[in-house]
PDB file of N, CA and C in Angstrom:
ATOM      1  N   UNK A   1      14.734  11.869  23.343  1.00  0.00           N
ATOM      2  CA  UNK A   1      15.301  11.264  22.147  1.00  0.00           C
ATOM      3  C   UNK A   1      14.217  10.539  21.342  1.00  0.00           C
ATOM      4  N   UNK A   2      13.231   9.654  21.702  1.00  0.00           N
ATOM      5  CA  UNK A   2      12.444   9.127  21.336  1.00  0.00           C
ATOM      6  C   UNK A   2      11.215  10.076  20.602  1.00  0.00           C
ATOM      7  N   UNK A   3      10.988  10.670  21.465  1.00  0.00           N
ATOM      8  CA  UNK A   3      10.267  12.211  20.921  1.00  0.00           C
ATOM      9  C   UNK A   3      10.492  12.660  19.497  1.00  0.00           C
ATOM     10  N   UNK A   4      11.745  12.870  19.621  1.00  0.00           N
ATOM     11  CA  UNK A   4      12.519  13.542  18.471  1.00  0.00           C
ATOM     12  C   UNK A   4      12.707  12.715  17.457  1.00  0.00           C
ATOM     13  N   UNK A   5      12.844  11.721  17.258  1.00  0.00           N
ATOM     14  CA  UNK A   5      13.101  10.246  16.256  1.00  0.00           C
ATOM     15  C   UNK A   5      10.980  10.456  16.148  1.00  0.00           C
ATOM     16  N   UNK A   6      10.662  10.172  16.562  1.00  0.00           N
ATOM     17  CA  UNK A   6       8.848  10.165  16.468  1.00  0.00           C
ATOM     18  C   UNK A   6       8.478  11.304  15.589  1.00  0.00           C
ATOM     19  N   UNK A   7       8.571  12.570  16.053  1.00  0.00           N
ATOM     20  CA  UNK A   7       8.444  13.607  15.219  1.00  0.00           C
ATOM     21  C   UNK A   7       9.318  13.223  13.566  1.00  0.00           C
ATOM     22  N   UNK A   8       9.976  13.166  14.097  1.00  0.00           N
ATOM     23  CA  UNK A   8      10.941  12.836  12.770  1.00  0.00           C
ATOM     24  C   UNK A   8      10.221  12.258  11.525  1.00  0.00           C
ATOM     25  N   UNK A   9      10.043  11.050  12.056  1.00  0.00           N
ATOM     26  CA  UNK A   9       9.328  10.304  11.045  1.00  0.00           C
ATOM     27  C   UNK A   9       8.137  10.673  10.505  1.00  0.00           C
ATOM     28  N   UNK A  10       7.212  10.963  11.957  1.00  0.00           N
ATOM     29  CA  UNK A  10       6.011  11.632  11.708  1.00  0.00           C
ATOM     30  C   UNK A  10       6.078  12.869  10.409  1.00  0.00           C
ATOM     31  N   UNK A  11       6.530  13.530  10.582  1.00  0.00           N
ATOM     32  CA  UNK A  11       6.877  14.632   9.705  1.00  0.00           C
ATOM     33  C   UNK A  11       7.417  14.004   8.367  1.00  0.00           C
ATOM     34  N   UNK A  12       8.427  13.531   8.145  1.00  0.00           N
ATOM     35  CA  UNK A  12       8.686  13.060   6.649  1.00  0.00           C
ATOM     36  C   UNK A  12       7.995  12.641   6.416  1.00  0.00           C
ATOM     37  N   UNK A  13       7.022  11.776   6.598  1.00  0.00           N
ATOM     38  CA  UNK A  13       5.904  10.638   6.277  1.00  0.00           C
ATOM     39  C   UNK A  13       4.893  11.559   5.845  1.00  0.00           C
ATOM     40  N   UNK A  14       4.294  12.411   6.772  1.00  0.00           N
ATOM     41  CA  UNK A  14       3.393  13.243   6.677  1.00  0.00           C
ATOM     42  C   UNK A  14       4.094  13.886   5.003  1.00  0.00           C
ATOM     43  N   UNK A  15       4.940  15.020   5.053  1.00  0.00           N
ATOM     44  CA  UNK A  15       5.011  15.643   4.064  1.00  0.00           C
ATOM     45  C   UNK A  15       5.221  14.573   2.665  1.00  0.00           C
ATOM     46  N   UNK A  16       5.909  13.285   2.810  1.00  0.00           N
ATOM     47  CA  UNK A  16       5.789  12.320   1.840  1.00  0.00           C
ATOM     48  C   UNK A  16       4.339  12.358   1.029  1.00  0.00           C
ATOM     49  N   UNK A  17       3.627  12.026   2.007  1.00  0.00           N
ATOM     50  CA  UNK A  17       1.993  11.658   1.107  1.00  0.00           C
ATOM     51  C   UNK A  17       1.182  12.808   1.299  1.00  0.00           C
ATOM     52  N   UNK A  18       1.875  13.933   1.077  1.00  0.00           N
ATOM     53  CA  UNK A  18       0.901  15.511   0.749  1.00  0.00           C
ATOM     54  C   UNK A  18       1.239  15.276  -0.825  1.00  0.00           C
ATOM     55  N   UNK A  19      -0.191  15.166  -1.392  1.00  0.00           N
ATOM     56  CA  UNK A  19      -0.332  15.258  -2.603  1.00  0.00           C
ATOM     57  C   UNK A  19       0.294  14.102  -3.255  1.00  0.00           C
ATOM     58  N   UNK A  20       0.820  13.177  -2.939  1.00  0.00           N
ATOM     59  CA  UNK A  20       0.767  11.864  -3.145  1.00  0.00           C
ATOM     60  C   UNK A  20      -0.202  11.151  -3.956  1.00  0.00           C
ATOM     61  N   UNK A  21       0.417  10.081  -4.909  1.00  0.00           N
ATOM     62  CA  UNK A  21      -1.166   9.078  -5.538  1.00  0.00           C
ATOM     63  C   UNK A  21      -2.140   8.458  -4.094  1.00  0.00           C
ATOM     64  N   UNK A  22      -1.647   8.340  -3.096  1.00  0.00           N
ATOM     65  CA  UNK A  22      -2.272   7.272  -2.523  1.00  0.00           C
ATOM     66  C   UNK A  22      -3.506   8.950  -1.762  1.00  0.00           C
ATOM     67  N   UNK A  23      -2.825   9.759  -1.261  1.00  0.00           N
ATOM     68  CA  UNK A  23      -4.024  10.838  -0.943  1.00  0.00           C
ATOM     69  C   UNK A  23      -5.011  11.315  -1.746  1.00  0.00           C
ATOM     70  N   UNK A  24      -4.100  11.592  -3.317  1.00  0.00           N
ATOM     71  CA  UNK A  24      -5.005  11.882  -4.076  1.00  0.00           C
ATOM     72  C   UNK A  24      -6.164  10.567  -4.066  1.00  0.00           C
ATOM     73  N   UNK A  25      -6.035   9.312  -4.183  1.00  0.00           N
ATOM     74  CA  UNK A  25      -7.157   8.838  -4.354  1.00  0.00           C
ATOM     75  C   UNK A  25      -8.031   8.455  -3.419  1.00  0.00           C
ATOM     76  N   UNK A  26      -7.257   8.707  -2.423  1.00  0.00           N
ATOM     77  CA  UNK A  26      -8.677   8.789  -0.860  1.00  0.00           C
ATOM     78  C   UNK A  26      -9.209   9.814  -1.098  1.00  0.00           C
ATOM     79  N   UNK A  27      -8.619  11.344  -1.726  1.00  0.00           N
ATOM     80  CA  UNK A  27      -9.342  12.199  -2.207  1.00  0.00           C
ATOM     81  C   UNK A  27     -10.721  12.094  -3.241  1.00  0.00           C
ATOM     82  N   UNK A  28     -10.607  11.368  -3.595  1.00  0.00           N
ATOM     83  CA  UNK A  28     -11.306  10.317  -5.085  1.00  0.00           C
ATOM     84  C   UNK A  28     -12.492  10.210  -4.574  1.00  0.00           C
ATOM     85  N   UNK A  29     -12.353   8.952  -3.295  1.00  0.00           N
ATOM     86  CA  UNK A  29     -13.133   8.243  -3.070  1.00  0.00           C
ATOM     87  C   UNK A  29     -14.181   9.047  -2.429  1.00  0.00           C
ATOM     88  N   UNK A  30     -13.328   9.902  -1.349  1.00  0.00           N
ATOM     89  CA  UNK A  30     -13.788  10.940  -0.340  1.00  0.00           C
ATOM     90  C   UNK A  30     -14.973  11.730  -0.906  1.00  0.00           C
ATOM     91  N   UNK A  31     -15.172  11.966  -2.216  1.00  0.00           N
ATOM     92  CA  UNK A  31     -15.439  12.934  -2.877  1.00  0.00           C
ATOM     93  C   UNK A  31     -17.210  12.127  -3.526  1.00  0.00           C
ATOM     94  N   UNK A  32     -17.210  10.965  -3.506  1.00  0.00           N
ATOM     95  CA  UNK A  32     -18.238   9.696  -3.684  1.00  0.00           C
ATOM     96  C   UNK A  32     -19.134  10.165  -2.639  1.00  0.00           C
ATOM     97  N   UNK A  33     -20.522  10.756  -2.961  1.00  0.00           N
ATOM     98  CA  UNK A  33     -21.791  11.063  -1.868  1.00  0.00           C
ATOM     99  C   UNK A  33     -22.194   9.697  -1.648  1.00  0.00           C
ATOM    100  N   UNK A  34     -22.109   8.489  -2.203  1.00  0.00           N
ATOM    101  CA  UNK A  34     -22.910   7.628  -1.544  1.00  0.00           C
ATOM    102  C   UNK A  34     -22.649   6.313  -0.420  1.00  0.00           C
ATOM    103  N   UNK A  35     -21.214   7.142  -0.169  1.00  0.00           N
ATOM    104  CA  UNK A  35     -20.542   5.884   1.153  1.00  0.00           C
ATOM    105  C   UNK A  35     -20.051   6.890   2.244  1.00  0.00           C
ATOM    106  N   UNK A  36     -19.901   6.497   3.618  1.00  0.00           N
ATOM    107  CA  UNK A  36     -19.800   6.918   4.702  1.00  0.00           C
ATOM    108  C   UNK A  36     -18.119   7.585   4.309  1.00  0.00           C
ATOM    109  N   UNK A  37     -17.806   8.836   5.135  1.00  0.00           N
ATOM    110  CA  UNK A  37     -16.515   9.538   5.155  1.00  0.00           C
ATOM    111  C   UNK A  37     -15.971   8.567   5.913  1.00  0.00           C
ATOM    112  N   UNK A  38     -16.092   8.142   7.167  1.00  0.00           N
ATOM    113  CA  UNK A  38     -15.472   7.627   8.640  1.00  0.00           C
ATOM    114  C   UNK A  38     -14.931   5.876   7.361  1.00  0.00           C
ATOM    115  N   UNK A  39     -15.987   5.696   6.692  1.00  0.00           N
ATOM    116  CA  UNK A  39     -15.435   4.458   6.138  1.00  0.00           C
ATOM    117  C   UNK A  39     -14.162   4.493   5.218  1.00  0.00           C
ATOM    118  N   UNK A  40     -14.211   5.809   4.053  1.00  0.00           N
ATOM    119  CA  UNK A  40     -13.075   6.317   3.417  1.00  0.00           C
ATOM    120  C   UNK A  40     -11.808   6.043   4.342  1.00  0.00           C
ATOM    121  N   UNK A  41     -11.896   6.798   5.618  1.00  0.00           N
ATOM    122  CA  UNK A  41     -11.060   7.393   6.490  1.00  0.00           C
ATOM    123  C   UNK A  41     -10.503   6.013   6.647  1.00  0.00           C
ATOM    124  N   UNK A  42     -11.091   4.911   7.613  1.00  0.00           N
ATOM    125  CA  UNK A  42     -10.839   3.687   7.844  1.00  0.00           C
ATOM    126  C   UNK A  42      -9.990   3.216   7.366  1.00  0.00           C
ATOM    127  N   UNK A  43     -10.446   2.773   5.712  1.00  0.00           N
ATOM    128  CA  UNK A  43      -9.900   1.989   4.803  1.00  0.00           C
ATOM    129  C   UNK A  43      -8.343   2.458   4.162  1.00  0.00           C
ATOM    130  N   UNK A  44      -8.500   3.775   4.536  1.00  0.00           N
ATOM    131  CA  UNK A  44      -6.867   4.356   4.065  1.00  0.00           C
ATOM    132  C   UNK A  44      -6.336   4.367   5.160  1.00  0.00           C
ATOM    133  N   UNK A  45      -6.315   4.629   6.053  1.00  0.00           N
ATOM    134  CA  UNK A  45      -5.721   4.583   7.362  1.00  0.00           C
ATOM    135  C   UNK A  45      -5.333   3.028   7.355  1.00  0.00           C
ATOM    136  N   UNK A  46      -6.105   2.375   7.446  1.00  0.00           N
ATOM    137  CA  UNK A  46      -5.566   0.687   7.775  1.00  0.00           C
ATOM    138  C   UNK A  46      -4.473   0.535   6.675  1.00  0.00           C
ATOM    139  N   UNK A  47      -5.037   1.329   5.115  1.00  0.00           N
ATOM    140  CA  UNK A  47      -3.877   0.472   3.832  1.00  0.00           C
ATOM    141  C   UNK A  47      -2.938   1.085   4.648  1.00  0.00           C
ATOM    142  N   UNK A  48      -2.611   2.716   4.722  1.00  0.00           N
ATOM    143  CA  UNK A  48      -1.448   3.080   5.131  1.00  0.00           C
ATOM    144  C   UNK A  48      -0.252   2.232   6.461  1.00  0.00           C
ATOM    145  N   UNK A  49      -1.627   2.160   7.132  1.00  0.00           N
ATOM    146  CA  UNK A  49      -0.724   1.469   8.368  1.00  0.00           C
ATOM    147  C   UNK A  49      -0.201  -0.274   7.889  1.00  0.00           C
ATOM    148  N   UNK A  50      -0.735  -0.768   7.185  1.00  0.00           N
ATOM    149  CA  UNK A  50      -0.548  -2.255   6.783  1.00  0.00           C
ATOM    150  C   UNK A  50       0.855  -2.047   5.947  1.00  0.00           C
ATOM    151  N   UNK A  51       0.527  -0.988   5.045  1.00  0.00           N
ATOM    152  CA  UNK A  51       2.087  -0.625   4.075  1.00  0.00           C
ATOM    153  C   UNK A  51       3.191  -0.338   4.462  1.00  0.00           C
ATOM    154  N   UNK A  52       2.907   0.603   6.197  1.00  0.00           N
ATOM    155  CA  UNK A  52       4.072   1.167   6.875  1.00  0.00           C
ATOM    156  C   UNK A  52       4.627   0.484   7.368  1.00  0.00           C
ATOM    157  N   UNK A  53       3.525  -0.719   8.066  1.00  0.00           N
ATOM    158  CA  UNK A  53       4.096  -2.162   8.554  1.00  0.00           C
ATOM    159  C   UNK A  53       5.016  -3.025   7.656  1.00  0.00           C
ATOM    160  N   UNK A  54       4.869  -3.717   6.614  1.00  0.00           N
ATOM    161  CA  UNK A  54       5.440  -3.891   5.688  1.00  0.00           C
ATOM    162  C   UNK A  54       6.630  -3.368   5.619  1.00  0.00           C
ATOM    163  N   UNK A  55       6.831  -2.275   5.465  1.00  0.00           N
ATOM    164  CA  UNK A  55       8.073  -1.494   5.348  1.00  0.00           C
ATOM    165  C   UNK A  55       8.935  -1.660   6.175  1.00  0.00           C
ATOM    166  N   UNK A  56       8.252  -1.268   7.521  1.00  0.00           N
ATOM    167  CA  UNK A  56       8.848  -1.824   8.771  1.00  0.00           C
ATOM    168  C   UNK A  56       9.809  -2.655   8.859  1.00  0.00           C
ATOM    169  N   UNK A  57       8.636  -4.449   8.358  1.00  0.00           N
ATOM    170  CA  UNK A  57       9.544  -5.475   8.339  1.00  0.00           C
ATOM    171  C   UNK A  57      10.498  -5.644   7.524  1.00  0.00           C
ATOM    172  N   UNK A  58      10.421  -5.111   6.480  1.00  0.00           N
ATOM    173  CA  UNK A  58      11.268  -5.060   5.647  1.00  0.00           C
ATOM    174  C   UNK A  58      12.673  -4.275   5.314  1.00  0.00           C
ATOM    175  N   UNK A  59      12.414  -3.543   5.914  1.00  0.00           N
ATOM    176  CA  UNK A  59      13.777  -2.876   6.601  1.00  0.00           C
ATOM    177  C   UNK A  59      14.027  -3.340   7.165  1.00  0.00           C
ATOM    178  N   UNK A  60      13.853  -4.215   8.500  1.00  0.00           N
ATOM    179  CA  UNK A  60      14.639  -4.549   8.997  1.00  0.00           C
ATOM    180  C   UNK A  60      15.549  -5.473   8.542  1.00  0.00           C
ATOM    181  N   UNK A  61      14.970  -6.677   7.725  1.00  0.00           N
ATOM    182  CA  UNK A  61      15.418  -7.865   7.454  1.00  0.00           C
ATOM    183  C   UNK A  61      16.289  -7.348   6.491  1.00  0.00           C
ATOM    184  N   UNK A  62      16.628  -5.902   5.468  1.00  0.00           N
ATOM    185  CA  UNK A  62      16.942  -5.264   4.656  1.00  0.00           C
ATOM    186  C   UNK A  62      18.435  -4.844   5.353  1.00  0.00           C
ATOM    187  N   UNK A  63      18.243  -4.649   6.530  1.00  0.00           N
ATOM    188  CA  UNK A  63      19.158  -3.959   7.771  1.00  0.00           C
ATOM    189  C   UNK A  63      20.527  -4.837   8.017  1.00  0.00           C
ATOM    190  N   UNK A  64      19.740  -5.924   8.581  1.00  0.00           N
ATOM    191  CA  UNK A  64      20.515  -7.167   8.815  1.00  0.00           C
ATOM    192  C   UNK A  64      21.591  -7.940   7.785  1.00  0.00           C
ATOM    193  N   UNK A  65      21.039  -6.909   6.292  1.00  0.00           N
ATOM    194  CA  UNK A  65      21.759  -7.711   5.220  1.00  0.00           C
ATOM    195  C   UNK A  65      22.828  -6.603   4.133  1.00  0.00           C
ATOM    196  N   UNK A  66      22.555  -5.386   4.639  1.00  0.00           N
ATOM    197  CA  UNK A  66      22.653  -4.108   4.031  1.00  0.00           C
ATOM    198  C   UNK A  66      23.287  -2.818   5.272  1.00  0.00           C
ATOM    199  N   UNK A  67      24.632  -2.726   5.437  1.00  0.00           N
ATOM    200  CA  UNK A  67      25.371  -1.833   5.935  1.00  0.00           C
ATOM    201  C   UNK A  67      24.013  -0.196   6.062  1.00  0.00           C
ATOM    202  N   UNK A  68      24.085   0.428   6.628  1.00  0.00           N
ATOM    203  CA  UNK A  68      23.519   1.870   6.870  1.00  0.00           C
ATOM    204  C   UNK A  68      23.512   2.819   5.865  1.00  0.00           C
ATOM    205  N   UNK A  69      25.003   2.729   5.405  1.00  0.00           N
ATOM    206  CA  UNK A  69      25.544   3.637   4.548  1.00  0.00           C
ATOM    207  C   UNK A  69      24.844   3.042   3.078  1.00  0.00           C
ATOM    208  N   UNK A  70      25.348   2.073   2.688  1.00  0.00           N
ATOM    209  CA  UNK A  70      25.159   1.419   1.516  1.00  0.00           C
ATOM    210  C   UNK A  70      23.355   1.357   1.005  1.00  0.00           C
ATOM    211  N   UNK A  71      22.524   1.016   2.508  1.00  0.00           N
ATOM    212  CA  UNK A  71      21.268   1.887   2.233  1.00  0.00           C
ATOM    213  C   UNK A  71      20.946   2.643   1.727  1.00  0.00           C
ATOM    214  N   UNK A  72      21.533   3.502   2.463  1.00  0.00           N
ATOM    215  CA  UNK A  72      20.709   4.888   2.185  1.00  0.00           C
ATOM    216  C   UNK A  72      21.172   5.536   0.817  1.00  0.00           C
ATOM    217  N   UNK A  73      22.365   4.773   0.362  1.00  0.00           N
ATOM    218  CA  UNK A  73      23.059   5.447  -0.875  1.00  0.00           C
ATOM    219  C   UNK A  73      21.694   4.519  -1.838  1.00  0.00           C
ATOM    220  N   UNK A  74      21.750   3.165  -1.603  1.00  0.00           N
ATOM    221  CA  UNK A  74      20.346   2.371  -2.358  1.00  0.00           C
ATOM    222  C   UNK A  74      19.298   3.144  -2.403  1.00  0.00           C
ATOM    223  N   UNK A  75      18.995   3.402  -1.150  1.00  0.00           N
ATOM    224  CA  UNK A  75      17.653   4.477  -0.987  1.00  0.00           C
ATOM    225  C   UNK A  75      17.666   5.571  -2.084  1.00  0.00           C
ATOM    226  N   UNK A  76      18.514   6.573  -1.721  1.00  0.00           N
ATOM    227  CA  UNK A  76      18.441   7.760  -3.021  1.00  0.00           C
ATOM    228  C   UNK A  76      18.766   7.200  -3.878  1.00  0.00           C
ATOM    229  N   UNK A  77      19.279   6.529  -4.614  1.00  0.00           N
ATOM    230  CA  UNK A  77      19.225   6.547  -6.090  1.00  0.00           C
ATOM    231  C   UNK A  77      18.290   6.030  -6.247  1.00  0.00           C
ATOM    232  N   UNK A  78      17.489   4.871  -5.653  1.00  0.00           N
ATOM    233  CA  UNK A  78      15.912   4.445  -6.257  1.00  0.00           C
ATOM    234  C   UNK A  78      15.260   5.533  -6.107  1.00  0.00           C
ATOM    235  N   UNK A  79      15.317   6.677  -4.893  1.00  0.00           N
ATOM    236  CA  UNK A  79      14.293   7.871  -5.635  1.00  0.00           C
ATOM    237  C   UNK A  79      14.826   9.141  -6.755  1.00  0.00           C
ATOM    238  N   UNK A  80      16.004   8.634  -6.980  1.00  0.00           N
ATOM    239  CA  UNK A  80      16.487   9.764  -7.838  1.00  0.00           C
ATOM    240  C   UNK A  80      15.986   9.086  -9.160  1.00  0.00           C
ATOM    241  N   UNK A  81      15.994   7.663  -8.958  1.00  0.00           N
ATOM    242  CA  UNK A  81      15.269   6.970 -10.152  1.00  0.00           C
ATOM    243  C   UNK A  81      14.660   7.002 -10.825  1.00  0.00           C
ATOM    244  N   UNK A  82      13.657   7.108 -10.069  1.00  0.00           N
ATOM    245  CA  UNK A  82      11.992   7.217  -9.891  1.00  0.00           C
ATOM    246  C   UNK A  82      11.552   8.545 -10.444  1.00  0.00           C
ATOM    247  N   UNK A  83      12.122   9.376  -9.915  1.00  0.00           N
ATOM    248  CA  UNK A  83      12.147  11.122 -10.259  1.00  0.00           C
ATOM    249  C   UNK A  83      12.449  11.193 -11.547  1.00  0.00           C
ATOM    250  N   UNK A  84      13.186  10.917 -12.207  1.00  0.00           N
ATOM    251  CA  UNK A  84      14.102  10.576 -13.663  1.00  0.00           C
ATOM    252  C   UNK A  84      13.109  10.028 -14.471  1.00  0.00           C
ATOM    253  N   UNK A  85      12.687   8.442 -13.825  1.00  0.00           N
ATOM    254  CA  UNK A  85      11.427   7.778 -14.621  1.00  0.00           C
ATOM    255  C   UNK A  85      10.529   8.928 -14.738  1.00  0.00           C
ATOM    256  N   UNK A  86      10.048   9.596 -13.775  1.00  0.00           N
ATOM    257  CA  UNK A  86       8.756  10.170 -13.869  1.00  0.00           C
ATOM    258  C   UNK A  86       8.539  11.571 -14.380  1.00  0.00           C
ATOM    259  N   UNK A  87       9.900  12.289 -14.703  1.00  0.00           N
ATOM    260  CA  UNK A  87      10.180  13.568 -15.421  1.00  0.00           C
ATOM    261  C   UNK A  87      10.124  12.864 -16.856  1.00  0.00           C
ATOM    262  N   UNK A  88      10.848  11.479 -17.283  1.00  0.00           N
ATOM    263  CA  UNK A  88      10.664  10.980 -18.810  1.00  0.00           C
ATOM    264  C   UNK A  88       9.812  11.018 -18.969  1.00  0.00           C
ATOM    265  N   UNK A  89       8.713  10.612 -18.388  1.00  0.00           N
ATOM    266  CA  UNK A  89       7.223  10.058 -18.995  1.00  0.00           C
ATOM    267  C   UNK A  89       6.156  11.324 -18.754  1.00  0.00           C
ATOM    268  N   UNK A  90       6.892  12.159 -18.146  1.00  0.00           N
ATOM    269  CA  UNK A  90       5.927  13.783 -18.004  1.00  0.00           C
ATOM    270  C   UNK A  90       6.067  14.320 -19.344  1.00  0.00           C
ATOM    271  N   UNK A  91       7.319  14.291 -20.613  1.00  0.00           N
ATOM    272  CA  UNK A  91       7.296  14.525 -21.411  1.00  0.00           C
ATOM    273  C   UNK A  91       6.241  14.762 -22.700  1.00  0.00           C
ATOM    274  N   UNK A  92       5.785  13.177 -22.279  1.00  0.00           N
ATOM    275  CA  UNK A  92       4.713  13.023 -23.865  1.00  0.00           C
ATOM    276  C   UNK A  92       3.447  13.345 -22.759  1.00  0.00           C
ATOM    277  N   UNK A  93       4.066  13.993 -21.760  1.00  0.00           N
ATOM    278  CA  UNK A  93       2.240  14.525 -21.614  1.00  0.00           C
ATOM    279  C   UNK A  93       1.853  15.643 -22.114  1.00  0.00           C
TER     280      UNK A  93
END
C-alpha cells in the first residue's frame, strides 16, 4: 500500500514539472559553462524539496480545516483557474 501511494505521488509530481517554469529554468541555468552541473543540480533539488515541504505542511494544517471533498473541489478549480488565466494571457502573445 505504501508502495503504491509512493509511486503515486512520485509520478504526478514527476509528470507535474516536465516542462514546467521551475525545470525550464534549471534548464537555464544548466546551460551556464561557467558554474559546476552537481551545483545546478543541488540548488534545485533543495528549492524543490523545501517547496514540497511547505506544501506538505500546509496541507496538512489545510486538512484539519477543510473536509477531503471540499479540497479537492478547491484544488481543481484553482487549476482550472490558472489554465483559464493562462490561455487569456496566451492570447496577446
Amino acid at each position: 500500500m505504501e508502495l503504491k501511494l509512493f509511486l503515486t505521488i512520485f509520478i504526478s509530481v514527476f509528470i507535474a514539472e516536465m516542462g514546467d517554469k521551475t525545470q525550464l529554468a534549471t534548464f537555464g541555468f544548466a546551460a551556464g559553462a561557467e558554474h559546476s552541473k552537481w551545483l545546478v543540480f543541488a540548488a534545485s533539488a533543495l528549492a524543490l524539496t523545501t517547496s514540497s515541504a511547505i506544501a506538505v505542511i500546509f496541507g496538512e494544517a489545510i486538512s484539519n480545516l477543510i473536509g477531503p471533498k471540499t479540497l479537492s473541489i478547491l484544488s481543481g478549480s484553482l487549476f482550472v483557474a490558472i489554465g483559464v488565466w493562462t490561455l487569456w494571457g496566451a492570447r496577446s502573445i
